[in-house]
N, C-alpha and C. Protein backbone atom coordinates (compact mmCIF):
# COMPACT_ATOMS: atom_id res chain seq x y z
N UNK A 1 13.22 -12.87 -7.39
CA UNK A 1 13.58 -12.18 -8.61
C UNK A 1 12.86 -10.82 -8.62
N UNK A 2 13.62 -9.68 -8.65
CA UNK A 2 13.10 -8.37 -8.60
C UNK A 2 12.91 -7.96 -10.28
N UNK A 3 11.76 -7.21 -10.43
CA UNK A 3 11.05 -7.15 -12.05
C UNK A 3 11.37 -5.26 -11.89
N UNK A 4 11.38 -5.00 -13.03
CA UNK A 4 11.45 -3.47 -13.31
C UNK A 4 10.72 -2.72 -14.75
N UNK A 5 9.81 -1.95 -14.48
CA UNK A 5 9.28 -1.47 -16.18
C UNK A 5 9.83 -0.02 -16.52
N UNK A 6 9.68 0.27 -17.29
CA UNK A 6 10.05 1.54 -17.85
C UNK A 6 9.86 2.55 -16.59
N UNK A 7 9.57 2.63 -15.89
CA UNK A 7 9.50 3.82 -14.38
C UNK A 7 10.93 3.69 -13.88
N UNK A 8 10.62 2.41 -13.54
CA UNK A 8 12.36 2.01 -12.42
C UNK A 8 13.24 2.24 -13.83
N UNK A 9 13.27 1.82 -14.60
CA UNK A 9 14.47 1.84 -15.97
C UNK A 9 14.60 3.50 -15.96
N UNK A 10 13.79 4.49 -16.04
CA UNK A 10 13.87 5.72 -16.17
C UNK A 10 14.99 6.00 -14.99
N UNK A 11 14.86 5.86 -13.62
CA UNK A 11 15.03 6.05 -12.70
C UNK A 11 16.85 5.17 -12.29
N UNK A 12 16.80 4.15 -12.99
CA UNK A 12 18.34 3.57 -13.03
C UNK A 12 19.02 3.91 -13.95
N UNK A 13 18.49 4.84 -14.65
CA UNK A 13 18.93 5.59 -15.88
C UNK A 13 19.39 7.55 -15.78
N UNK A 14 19.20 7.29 -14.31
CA UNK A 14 19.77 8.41 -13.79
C UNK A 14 18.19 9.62 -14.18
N UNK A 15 17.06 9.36 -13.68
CA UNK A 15 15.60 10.04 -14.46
C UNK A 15 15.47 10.86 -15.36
N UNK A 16 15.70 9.79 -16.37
CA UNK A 16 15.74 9.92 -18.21
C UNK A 16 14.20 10.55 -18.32
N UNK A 17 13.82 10.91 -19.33
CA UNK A 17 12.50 11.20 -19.29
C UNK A 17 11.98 9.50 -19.69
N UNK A 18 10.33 9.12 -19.59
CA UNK A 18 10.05 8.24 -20.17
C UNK A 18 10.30 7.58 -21.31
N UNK A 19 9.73 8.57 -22.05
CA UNK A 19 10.17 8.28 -23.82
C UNK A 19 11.80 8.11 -24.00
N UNK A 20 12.55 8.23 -23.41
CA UNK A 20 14.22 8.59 -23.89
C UNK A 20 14.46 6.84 -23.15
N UNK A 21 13.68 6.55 -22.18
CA UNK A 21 14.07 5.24 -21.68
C UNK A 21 13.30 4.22 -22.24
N UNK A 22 11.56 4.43 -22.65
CA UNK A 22 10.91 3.39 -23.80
C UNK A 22 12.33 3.37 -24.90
N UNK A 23 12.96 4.48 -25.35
CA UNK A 23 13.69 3.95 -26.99
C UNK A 23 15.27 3.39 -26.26
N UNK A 24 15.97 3.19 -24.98
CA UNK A 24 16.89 2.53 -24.59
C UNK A 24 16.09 1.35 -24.85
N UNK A 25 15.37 1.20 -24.18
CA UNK A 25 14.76 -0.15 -23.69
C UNK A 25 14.16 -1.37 -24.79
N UNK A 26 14.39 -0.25 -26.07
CA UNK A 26 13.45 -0.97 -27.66
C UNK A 26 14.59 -1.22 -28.43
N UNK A 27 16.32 -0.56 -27.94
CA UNK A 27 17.41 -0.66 -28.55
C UNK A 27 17.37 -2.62 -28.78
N UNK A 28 17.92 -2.78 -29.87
CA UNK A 28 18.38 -4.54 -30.14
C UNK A 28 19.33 -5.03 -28.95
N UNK A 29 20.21 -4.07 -28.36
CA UNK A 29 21.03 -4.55 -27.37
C UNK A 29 20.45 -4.34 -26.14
N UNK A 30 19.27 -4.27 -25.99
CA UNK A 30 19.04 -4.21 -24.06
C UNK A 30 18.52 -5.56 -24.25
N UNK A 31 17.92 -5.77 -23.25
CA UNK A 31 17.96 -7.15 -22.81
C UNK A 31 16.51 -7.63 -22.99
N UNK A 32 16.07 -8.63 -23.40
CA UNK A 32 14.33 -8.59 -23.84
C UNK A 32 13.65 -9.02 -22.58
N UNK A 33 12.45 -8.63 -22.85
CA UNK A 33 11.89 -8.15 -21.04
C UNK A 33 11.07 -9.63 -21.33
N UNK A 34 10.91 -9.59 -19.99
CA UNK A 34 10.54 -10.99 -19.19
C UNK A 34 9.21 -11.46 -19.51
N UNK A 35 8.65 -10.25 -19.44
CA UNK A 35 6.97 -10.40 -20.51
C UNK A 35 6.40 -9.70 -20.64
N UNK A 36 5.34 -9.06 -21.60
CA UNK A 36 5.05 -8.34 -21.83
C UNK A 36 3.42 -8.06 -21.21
N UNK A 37 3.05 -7.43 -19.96
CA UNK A 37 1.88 -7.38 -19.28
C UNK A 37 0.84 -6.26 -20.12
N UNK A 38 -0.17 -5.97 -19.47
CA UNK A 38 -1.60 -4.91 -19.74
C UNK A 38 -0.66 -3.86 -19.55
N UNK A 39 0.20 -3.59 -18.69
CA UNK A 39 0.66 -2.36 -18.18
C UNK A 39 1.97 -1.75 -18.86
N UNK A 40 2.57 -3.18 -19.30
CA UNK A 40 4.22 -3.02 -20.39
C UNK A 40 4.66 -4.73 -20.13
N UNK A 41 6.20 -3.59 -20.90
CA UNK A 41 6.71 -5.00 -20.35
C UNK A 41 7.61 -4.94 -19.22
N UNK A 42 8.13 -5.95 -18.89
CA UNK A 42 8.84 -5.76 -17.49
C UNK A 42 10.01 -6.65 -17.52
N UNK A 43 10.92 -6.05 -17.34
CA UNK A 43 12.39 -7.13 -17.16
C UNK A 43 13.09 -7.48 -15.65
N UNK A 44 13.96 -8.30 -16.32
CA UNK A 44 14.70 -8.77 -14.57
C UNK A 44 15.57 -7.52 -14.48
N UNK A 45 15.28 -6.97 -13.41
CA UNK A 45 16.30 -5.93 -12.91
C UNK A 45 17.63 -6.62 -12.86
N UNK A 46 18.06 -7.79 -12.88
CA UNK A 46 19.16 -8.11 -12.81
C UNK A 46 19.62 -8.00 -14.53
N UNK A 47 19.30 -8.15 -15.20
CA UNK A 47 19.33 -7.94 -16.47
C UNK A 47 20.06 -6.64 -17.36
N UNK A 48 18.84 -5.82 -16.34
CA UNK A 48 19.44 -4.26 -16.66
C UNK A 48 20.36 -3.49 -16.11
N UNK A 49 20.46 -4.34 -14.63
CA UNK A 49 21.88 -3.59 -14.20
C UNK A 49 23.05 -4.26 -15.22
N UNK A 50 22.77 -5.11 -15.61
CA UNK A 50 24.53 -5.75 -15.93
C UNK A 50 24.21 -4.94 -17.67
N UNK A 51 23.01 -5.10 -18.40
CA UNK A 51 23.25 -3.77 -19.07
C UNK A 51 24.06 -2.47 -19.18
N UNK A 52 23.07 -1.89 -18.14
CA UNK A 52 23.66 -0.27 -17.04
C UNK A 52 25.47 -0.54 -17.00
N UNK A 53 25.60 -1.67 -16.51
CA UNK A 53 27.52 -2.34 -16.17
C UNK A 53 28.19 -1.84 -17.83
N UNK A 54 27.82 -2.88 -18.60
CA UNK A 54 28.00 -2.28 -19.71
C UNK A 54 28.20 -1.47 -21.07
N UNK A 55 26.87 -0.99 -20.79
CA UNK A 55 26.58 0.28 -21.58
C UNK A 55 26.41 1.50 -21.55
N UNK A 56 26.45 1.59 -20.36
CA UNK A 56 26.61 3.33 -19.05
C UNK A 56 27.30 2.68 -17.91
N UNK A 57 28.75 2.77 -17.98
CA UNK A 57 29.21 2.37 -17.26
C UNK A 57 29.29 3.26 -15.88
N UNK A 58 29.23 4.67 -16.20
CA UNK A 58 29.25 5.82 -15.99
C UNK A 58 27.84 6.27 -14.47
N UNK A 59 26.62 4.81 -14.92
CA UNK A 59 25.57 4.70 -14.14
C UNK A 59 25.37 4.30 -13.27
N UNK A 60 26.31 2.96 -13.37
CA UNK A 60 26.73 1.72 -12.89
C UNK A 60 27.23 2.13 -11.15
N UNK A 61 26.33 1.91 -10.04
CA UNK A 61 26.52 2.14 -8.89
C UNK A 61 27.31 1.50 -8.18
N UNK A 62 28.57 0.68 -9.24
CA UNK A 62 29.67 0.20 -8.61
C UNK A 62 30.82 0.75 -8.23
């Protein structure tokens, strides 16, 4: 299982600034992260692509 925090999310987000991808990532519709560490929180990258599928389809490296 591959994990992703707000860096990689910036970065599959086509490199959003940080802050513009912390407030995707705090939206009610993303996907709630896997847990919340010292460092953030961190989700299943599988999670956020099918997000990305849905909600930027436009991102979506399909």
């Amino acid at each position: 299982m591959e994990l992703v925090g707000v860096s990689e999310i910036r970065e599959m987000l086509g490199n959003v600034s940080r802050q513009r991808a912390s407030v995707i990532a705090n939206q009610r519709n993303f996907p709630e992260p896997l847990a919340v560490l010292a460092m953030g929180k961190v989700w299943r990258k599988s999670d956020v692509e099918a997000w990305i599928r849905e909600h930027r389809p436009d991102l979506a490296g399909d």
